[in-house]
C-alpha atoms as a PDB file:
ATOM      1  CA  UNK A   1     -14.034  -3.084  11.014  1.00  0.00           C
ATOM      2  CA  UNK A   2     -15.911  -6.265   9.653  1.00  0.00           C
ATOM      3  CA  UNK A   3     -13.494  -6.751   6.314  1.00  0.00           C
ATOM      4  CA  UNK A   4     -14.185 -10.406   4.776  1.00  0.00           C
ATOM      5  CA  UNK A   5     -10.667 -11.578   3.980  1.00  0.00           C
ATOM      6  CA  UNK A   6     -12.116 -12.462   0.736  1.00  0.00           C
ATOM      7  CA  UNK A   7     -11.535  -8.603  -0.036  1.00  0.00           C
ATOM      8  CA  UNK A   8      -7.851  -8.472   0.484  1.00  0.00           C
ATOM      9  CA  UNK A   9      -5.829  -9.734  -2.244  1.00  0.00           C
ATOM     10  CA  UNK A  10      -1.788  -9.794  -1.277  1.00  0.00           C
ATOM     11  CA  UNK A  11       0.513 -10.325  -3.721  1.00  0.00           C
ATOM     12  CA  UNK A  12       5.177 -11.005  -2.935  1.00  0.00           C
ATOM     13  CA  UNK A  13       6.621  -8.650  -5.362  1.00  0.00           C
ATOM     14  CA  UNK A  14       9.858  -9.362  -3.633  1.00  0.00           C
ATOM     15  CA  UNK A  15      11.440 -11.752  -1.114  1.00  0.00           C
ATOM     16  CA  UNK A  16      15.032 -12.180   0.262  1.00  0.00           C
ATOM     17  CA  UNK A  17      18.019 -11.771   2.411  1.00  0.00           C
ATOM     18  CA  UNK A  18      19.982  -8.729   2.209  1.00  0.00           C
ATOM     19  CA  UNK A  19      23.688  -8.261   4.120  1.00  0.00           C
ATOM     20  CA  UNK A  20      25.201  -4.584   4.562  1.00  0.00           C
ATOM     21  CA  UNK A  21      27.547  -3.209   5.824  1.00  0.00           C
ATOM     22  CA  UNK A  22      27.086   0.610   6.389  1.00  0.00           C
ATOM     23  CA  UNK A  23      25.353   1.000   2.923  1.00  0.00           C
ATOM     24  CA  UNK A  24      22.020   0.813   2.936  1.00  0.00           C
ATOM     25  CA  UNK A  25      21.407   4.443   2.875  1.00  0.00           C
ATOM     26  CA  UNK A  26      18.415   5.600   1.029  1.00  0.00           C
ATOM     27  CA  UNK A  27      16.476   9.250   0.825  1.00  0.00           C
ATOM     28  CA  UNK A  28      13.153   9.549  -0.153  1.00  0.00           C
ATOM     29  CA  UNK A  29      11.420   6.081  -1.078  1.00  0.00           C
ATOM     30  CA  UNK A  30       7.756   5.423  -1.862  1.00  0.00           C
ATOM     31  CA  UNK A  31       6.643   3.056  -3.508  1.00  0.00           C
ATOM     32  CA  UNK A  32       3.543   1.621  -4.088  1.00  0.00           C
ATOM     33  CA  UNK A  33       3.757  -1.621  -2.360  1.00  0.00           C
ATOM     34  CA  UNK A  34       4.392  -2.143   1.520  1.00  0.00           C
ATOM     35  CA  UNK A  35       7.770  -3.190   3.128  1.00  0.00           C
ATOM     36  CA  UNK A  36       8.376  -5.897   5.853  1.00  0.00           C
ATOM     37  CA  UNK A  37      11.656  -6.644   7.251  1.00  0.00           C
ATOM     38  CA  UNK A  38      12.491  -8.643   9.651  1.00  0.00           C
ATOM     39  CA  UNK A  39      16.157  -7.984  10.825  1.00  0.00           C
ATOM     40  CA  UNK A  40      18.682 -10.784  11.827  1.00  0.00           C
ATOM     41  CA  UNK A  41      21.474  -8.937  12.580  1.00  0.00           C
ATOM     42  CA  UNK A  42      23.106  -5.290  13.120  1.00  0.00           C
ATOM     43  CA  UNK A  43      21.370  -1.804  13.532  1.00  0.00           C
ATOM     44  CA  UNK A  44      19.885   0.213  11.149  1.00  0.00           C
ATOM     45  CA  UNK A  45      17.114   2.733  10.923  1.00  0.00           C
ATOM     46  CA  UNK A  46      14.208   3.921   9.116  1.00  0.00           C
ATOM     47  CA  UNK A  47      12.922   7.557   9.113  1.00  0.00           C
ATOM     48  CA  UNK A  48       9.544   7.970   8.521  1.00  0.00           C
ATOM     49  CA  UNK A  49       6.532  11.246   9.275  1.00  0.00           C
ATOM     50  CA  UNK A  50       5.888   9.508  12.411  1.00  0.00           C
ATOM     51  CA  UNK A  51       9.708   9.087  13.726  1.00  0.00           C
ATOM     52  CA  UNK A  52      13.253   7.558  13.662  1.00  0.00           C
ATOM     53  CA  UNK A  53      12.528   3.676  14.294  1.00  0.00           C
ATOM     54  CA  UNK A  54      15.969   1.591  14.785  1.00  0.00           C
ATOM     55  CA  UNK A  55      15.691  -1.458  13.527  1.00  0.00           C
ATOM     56  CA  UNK A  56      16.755  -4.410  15.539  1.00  0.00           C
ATOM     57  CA  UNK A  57      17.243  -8.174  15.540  1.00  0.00           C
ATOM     58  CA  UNK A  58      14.036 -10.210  15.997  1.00  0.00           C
ATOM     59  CA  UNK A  59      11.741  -7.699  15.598  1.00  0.00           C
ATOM     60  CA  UNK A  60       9.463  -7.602  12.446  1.00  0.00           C
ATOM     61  CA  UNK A  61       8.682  -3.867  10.607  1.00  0.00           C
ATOM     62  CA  UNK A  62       6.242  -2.640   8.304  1.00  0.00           C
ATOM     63  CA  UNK A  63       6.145  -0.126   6.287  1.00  0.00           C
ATOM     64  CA  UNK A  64       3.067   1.030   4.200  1.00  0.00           C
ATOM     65  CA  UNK A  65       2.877   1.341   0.738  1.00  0.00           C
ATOM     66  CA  UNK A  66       2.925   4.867  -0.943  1.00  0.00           C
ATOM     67  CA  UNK A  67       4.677   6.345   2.642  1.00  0.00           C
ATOM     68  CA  UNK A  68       8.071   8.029   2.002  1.00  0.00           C
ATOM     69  CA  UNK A  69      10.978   6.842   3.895  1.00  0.00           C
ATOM     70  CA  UNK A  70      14.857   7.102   5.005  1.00  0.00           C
ATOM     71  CA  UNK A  71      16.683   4.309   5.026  1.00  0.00           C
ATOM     72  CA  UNK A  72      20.114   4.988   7.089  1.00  0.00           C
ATOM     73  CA  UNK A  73      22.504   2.224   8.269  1.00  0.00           C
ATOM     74  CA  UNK A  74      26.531   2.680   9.310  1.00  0.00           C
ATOM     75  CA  UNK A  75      27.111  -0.209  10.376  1.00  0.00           C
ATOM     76  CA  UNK A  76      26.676  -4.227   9.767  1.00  0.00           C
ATOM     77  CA  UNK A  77      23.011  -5.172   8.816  1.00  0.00           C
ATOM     78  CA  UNK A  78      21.319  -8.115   7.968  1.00  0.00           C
ATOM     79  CA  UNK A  79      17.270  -8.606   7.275  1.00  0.00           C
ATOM     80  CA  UNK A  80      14.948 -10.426   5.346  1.00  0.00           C
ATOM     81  CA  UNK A  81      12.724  -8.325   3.042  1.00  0.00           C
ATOM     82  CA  UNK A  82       8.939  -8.715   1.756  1.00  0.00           C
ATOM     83  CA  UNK A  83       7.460  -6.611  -0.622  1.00  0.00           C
ATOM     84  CA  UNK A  84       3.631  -6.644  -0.981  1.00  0.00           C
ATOM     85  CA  UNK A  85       1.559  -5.756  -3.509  1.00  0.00           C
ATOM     86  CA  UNK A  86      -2.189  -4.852  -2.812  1.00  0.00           C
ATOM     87  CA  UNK A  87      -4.426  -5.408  -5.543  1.00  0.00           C
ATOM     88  CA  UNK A  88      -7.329  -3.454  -5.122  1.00  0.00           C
ATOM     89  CA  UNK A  89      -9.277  -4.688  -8.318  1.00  0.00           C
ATOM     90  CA  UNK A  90     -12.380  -2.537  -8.218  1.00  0.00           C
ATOM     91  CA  UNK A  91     -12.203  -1.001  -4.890  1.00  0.00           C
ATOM     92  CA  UNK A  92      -9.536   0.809  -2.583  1.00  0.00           C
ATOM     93  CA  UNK A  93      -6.814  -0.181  -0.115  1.00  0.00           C
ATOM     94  CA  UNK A  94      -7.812  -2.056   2.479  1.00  0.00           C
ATOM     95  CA  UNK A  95      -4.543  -1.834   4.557  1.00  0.00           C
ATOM     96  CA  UNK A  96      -4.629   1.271   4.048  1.00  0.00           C
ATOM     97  CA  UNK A  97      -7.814   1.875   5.930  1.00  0.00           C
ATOM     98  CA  UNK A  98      -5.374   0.618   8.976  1.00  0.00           C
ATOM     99  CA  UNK A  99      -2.801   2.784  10.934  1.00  0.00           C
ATOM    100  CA  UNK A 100      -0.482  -0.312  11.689  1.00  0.00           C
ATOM    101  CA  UNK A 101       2.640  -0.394  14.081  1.00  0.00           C
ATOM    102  CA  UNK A 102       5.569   0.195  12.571  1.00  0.00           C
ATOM    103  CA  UNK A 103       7.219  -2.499  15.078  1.00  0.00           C
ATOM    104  CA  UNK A 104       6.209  -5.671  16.486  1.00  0.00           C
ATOM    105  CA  UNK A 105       8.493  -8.559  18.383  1.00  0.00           C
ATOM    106  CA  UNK A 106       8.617 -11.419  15.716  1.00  0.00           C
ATOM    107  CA  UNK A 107       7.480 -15.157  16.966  1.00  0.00           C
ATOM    108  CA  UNK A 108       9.468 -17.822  17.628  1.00  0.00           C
ATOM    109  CA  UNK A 109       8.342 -19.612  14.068  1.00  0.00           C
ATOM    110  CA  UNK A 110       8.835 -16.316  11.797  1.00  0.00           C
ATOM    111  CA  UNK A 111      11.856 -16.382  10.486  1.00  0.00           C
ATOM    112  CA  UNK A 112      10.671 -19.831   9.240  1.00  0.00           C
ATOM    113  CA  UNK A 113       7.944 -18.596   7.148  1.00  0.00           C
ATOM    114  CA  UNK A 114       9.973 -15.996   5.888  1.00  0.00           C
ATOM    115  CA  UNK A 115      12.710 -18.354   4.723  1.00  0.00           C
ATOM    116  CA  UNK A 116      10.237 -20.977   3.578  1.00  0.00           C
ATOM    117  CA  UNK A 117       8.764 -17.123   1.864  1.00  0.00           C
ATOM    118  CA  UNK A 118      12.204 -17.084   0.054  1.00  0.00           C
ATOM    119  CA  UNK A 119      12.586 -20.478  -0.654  1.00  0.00           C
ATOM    120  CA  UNK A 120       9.210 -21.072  -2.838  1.00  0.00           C
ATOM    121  CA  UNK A 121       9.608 -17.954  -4.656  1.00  0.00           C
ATOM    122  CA  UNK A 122      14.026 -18.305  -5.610  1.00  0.00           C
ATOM    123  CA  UNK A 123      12.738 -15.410  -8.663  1.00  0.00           C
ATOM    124  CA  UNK A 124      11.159 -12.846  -6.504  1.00  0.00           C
ATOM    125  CA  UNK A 125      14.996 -12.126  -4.942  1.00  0.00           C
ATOM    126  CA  UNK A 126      15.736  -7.964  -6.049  1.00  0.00           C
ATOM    127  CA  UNK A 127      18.915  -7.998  -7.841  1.00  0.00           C
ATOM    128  CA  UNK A 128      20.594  -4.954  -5.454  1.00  0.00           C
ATOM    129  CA  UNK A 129      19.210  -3.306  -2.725  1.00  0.00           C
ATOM    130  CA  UNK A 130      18.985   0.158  -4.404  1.00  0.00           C
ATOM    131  CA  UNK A 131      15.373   0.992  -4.565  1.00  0.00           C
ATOM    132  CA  UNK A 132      15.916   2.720  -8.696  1.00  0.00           C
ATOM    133  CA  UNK A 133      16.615  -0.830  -9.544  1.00  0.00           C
ATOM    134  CA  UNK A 134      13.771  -2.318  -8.661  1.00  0.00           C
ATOM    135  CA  UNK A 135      10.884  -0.072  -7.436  1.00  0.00           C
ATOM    136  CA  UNK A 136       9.948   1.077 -10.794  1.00  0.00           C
ATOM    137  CA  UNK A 137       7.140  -0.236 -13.502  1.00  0.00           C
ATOM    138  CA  UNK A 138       9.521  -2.836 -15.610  1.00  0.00           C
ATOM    139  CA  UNK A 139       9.993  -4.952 -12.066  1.00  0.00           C
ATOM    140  CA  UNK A 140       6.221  -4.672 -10.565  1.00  0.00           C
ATOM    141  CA  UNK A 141       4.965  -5.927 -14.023  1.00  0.00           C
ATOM    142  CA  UNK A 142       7.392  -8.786 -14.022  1.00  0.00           C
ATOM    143  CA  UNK A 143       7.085  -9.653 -10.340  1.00  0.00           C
ATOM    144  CA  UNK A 144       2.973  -9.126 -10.923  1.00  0.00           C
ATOM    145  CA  UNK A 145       3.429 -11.599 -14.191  1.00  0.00           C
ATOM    146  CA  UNK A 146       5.667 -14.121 -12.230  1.00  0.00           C
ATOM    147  CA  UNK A 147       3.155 -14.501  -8.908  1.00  0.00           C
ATOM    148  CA  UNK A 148       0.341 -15.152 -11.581  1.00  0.00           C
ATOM    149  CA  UNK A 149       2.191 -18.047 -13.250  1.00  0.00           C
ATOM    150  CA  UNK A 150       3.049 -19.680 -10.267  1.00  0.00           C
ATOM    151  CA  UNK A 151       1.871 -23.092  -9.297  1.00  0.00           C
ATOM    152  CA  UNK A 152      -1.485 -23.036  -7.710  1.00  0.00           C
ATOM    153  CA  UNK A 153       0.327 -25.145  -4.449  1.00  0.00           C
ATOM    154  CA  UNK A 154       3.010 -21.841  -3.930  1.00  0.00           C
ATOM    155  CA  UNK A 155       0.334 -19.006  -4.588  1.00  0.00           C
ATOM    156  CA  UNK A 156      -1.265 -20.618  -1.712  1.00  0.00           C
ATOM    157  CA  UNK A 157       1.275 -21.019   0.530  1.00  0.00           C
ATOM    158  CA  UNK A 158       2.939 -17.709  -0.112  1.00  0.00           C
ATOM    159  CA  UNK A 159      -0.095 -15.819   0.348  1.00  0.00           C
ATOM    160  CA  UNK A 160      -0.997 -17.915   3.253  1.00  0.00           C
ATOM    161  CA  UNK A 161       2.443 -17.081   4.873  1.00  0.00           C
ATOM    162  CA  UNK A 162       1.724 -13.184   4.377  1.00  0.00           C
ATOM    163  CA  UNK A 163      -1.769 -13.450   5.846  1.00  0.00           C
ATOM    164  CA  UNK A 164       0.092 -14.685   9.269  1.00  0.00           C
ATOM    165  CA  UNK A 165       3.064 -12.002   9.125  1.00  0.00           C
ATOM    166  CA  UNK A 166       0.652  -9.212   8.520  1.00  0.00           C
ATOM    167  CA  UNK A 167      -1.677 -10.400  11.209  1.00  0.00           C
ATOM    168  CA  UNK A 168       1.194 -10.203  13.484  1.00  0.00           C
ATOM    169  CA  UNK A 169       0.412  -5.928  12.795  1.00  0.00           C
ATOM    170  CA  UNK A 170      -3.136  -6.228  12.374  1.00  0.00           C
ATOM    171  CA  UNK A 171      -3.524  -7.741  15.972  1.00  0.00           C
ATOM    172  CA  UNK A 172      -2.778  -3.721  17.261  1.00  0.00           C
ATOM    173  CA  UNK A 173      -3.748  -2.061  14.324  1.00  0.00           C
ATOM    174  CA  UNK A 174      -6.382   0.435  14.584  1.00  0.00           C
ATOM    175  CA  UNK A 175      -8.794   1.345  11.550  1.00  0.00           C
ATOM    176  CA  UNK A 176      -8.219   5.084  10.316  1.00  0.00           C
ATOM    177  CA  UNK A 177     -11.901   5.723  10.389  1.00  0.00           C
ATOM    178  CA  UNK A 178     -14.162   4.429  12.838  1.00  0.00           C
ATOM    179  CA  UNK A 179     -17.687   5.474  11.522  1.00  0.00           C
ATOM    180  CA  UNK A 180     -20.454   4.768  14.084  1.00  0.00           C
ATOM    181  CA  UNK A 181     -23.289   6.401  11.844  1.00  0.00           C
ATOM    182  CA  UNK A 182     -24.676   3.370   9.469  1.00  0.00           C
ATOM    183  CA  UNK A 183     -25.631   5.942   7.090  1.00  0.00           C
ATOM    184  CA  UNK A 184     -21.960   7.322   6.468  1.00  0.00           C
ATOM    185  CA  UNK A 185     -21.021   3.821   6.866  1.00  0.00           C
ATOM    186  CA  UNK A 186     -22.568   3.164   3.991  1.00  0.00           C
ATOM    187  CA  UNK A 187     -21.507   6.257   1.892  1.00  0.00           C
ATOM    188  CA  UNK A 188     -18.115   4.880   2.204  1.00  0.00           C
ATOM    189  CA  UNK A 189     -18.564   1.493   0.964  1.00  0.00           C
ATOM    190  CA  UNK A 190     -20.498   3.068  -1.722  1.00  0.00           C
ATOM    191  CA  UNK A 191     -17.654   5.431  -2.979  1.00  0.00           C
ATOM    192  CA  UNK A 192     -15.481   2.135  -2.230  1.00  0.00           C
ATOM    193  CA  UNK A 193     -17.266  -0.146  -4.736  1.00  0.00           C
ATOM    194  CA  UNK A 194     -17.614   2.057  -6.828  1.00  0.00           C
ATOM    195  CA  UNK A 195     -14.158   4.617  -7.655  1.00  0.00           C
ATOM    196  CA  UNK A 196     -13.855   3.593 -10.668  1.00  0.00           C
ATOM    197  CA  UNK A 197     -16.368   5.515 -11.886  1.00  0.00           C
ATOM    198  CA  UNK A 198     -18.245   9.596 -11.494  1.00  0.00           C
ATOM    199  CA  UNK A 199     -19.531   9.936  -8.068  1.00  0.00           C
ATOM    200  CA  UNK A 200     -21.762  12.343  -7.430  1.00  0.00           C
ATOM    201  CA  UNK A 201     -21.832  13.539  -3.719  1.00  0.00           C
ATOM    202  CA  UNK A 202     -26.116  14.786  -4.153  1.00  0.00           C
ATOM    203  CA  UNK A 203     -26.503  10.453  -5.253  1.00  0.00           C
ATOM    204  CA  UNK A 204     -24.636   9.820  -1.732  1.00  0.00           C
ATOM    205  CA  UNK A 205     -26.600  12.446   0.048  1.00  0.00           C
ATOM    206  CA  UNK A 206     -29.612  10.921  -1.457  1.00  0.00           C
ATOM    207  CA  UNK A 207     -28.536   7.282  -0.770  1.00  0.00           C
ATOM    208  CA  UNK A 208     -28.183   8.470   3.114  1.00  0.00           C
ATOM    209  CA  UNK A 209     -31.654  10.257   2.965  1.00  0.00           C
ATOM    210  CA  UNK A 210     -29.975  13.585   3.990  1.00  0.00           C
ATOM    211  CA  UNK A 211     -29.647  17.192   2.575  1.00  0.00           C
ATOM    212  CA  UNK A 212     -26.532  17.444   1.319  1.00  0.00           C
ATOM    213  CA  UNK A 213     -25.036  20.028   4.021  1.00  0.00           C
ATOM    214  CA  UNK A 214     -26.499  17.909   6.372  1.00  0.00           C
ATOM    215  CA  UNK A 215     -24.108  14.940   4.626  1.00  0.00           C
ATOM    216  CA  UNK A 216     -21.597  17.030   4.225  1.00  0.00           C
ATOM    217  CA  UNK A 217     -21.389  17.717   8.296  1.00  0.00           C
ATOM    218  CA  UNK A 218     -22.159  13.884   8.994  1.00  0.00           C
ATOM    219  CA  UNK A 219     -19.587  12.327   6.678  1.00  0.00           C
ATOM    220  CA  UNK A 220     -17.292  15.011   8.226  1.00  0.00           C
ATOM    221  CA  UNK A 221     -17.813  14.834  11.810  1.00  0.00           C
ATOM    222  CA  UNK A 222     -17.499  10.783  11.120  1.00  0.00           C
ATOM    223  CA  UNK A 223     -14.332  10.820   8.881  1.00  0.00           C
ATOM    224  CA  UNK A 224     -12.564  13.618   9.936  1.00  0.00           C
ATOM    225  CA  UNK A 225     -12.658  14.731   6.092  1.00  0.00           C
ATOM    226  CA  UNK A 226     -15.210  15.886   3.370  1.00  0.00           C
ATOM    227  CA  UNK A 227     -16.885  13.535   0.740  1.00  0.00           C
ATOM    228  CA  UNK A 228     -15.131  15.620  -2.059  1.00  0.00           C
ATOM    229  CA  UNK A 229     -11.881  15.443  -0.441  1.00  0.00           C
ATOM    230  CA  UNK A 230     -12.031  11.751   0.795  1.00  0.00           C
ATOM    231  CA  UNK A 231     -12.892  10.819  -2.721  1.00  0.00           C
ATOM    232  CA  UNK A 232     -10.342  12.492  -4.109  1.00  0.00           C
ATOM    233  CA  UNK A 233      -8.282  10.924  -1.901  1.00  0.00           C
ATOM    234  CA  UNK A 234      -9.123   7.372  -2.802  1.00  0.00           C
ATOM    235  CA  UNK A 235      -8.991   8.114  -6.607  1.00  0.00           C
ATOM    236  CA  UNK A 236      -5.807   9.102  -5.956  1.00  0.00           C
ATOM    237  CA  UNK A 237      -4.015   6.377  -4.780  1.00  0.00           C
ATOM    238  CA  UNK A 238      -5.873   4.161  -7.205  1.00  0.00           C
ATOM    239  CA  UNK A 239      -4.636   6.506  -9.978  1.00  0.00           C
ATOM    240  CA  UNK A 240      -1.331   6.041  -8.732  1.00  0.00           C
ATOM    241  CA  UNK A 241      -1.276   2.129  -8.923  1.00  0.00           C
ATOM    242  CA  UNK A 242      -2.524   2.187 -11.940  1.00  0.00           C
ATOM    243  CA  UNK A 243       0.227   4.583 -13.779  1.00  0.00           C
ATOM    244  CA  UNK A 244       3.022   1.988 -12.184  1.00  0.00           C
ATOM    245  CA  UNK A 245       0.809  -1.006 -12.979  1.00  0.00           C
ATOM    246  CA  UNK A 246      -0.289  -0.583 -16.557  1.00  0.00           C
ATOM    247  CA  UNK A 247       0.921   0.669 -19.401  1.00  0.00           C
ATOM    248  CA  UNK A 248      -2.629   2.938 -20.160  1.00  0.00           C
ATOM    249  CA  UNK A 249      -2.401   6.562 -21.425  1.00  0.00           C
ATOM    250  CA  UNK A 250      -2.267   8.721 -18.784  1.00  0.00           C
ATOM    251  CA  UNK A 251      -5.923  10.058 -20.478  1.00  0.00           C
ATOM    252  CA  UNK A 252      -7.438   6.797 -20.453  1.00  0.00           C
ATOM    253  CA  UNK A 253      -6.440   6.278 -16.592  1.00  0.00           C
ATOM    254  CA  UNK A 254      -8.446   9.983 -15.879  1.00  0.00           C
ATOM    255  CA  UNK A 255     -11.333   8.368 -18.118  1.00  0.00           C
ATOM    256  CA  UNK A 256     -11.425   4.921 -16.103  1.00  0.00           C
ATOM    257  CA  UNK A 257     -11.563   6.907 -12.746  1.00  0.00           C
ATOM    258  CA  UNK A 258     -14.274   9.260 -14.001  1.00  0.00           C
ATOM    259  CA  UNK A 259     -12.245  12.387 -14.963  1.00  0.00           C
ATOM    260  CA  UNK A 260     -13.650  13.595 -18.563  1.00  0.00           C
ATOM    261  CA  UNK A 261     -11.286  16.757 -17.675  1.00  0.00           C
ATOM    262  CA  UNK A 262      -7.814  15.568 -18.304  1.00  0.00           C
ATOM    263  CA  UNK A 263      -6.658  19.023 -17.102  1.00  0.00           C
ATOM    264  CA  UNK A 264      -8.052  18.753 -13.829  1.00  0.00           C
ATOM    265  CA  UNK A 265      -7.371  15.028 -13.295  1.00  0.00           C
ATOM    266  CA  UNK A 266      -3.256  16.368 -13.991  1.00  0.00           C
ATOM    267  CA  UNK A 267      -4.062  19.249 -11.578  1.00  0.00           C
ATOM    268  CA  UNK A 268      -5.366  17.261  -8.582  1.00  0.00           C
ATOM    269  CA  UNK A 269      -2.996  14.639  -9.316  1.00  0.00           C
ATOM    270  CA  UNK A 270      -0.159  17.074  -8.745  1.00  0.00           C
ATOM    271  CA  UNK A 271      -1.710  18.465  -5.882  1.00  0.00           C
ATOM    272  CA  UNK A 272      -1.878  15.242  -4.086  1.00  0.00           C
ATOM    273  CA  UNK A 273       1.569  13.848  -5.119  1.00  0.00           C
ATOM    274  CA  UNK A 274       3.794  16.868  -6.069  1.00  0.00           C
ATOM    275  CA  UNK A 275       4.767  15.617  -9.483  1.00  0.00           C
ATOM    276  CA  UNK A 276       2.022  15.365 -12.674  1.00  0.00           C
ATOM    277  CA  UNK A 277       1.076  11.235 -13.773  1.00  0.00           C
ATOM    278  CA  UNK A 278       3.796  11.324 -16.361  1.00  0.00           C
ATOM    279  CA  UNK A 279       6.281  12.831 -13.950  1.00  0.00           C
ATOM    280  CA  UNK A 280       5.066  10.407 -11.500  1.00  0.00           C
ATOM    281  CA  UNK A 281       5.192   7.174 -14.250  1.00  0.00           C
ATOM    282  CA  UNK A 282       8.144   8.258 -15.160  1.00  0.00           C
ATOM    283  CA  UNK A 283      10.062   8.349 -11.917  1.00  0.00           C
ATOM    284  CA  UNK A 284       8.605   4.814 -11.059  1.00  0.00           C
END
């Protein structure tokens, strides 16, 4: 995938050590930022959809954002934690376009970065390790506030010290789609400029120079998914980053993603997530 790095703009919600002993045991997290760790000391583990990963010294793990987790640990642990936030300004995710190993053996100059991480940004430390402390919408609007006011000199080094941990993962990463038809290609980066707003799958057809069953089979055979689903999809997760991110009506966020049905924003919304946006605001 040919991504300018220009596009992706990383933000440290949260950086710092963390010691345990046999209670760091949490059910259920998501959040909408990703998770590194890189562990010093001890075992622990992480249950995720794809497995039971045990978590072990000098190895760096990532977990994305918005991907619901078990934490379990009975013993000592010690790890350094990162916390990034994606903003996606007027387009989508574009880590999330990756399926990224959950594992990778850290380098030998790391834990340096990660300390030097910790040691520019004293503030971004969570004040416990329970995740209802700080993964809700009081914290990421602080932590969001904070990384803007900070000198120009440590928003580039920070970000410049996430670039290399994540590219530790992005060396084996794989992209979720790989789209060899230029024509759906561009359908995608279409919908991806542009999901902030109505769009209208005969426009894409159109903009493809195909029918639209013929688009419909194309995008699908290419993406594994429908246009009307994938673009759900993406308005989605942009819907939820925006309920934890700003303090909008719930209506105006279902305007500013092209829903003029309220009703049916809250219905796909709950389809996708489980909960409705204020359930969902509300629990964050």
């Amino acid at each position: 995938m040919n991504i300018p790095v220009d596009k992706l703009h990383l933000f440290t919600l949260n950086v710092g050590c963390c010691y345990h002993d046999g209670d760091w045991n949490w059910k259920n997290v998501r959040s909408p930022f990703s998770r590194l760790y890189y562990v010093t000391e001890g075992r622990a583990q992480i249950e995720l959809p794809s497995g039971t990963y045990n978590l072990t010294p000098h190895h760096l793990y990532f977990i994305p954002a918005y991907t619901k987790h078990n934490c379990i640990c009975n013993s000592l642990f010690t790890h350094y934690y990162i916390h990034i936030f994606e903003d996606m300004q007027n387009e989508t995710a574009i880590l999330g376009d990756f399926n990224m190993p959950i594992e990778v053996k850290a380098q030998e100059e790391d834990l340096r970065l990660i300390k030097r991480l910790s040691e520019i940004n004293p503030f971004l430390k969570i004040p416990e390790s329970n995740p209802d402390v700080y993964d809700n919408h009081r914290m990421l609007i602080e932590n969001y506030q904070k990384n803007l006011q900070r000198p120009f000199c440590d928003k580039v080094e920070s970000r410049g010290i996430i670039f290399i941990l994540l590219s530790r993962f992005l060396r084996y990463a794989q992209p979720k789609t790989t789209v060899k038809d230029d024509r759906i290609h561009q359908a995608i980066a279409f919908i991806r400029a542009n999901i902030n707003g109505r769009i209208d799958i005969d426009q894409l057809a159109d903009r493809a120079c195909m029918s639209r069953g013929h688009f419909f089979r194309m995008f699908k055979e290419e993406t594994g998914d429908t246009p009307t689903n994938y673009i759900i999809s993406r308005k989605m997760e942009k819907a939820e980053l925006l309920l934890v991110t700003t303090d909008n009506p719930v209506k105006t966020i279902a305007d500013s993603l092209g829903y003029e049905d309220y009703s049916y924003f809250n219905r796909i919304f709950k389809k996708s997530t489980g909960v409705t946006p204020q359930q969902y605001r509300e629990k964050h």
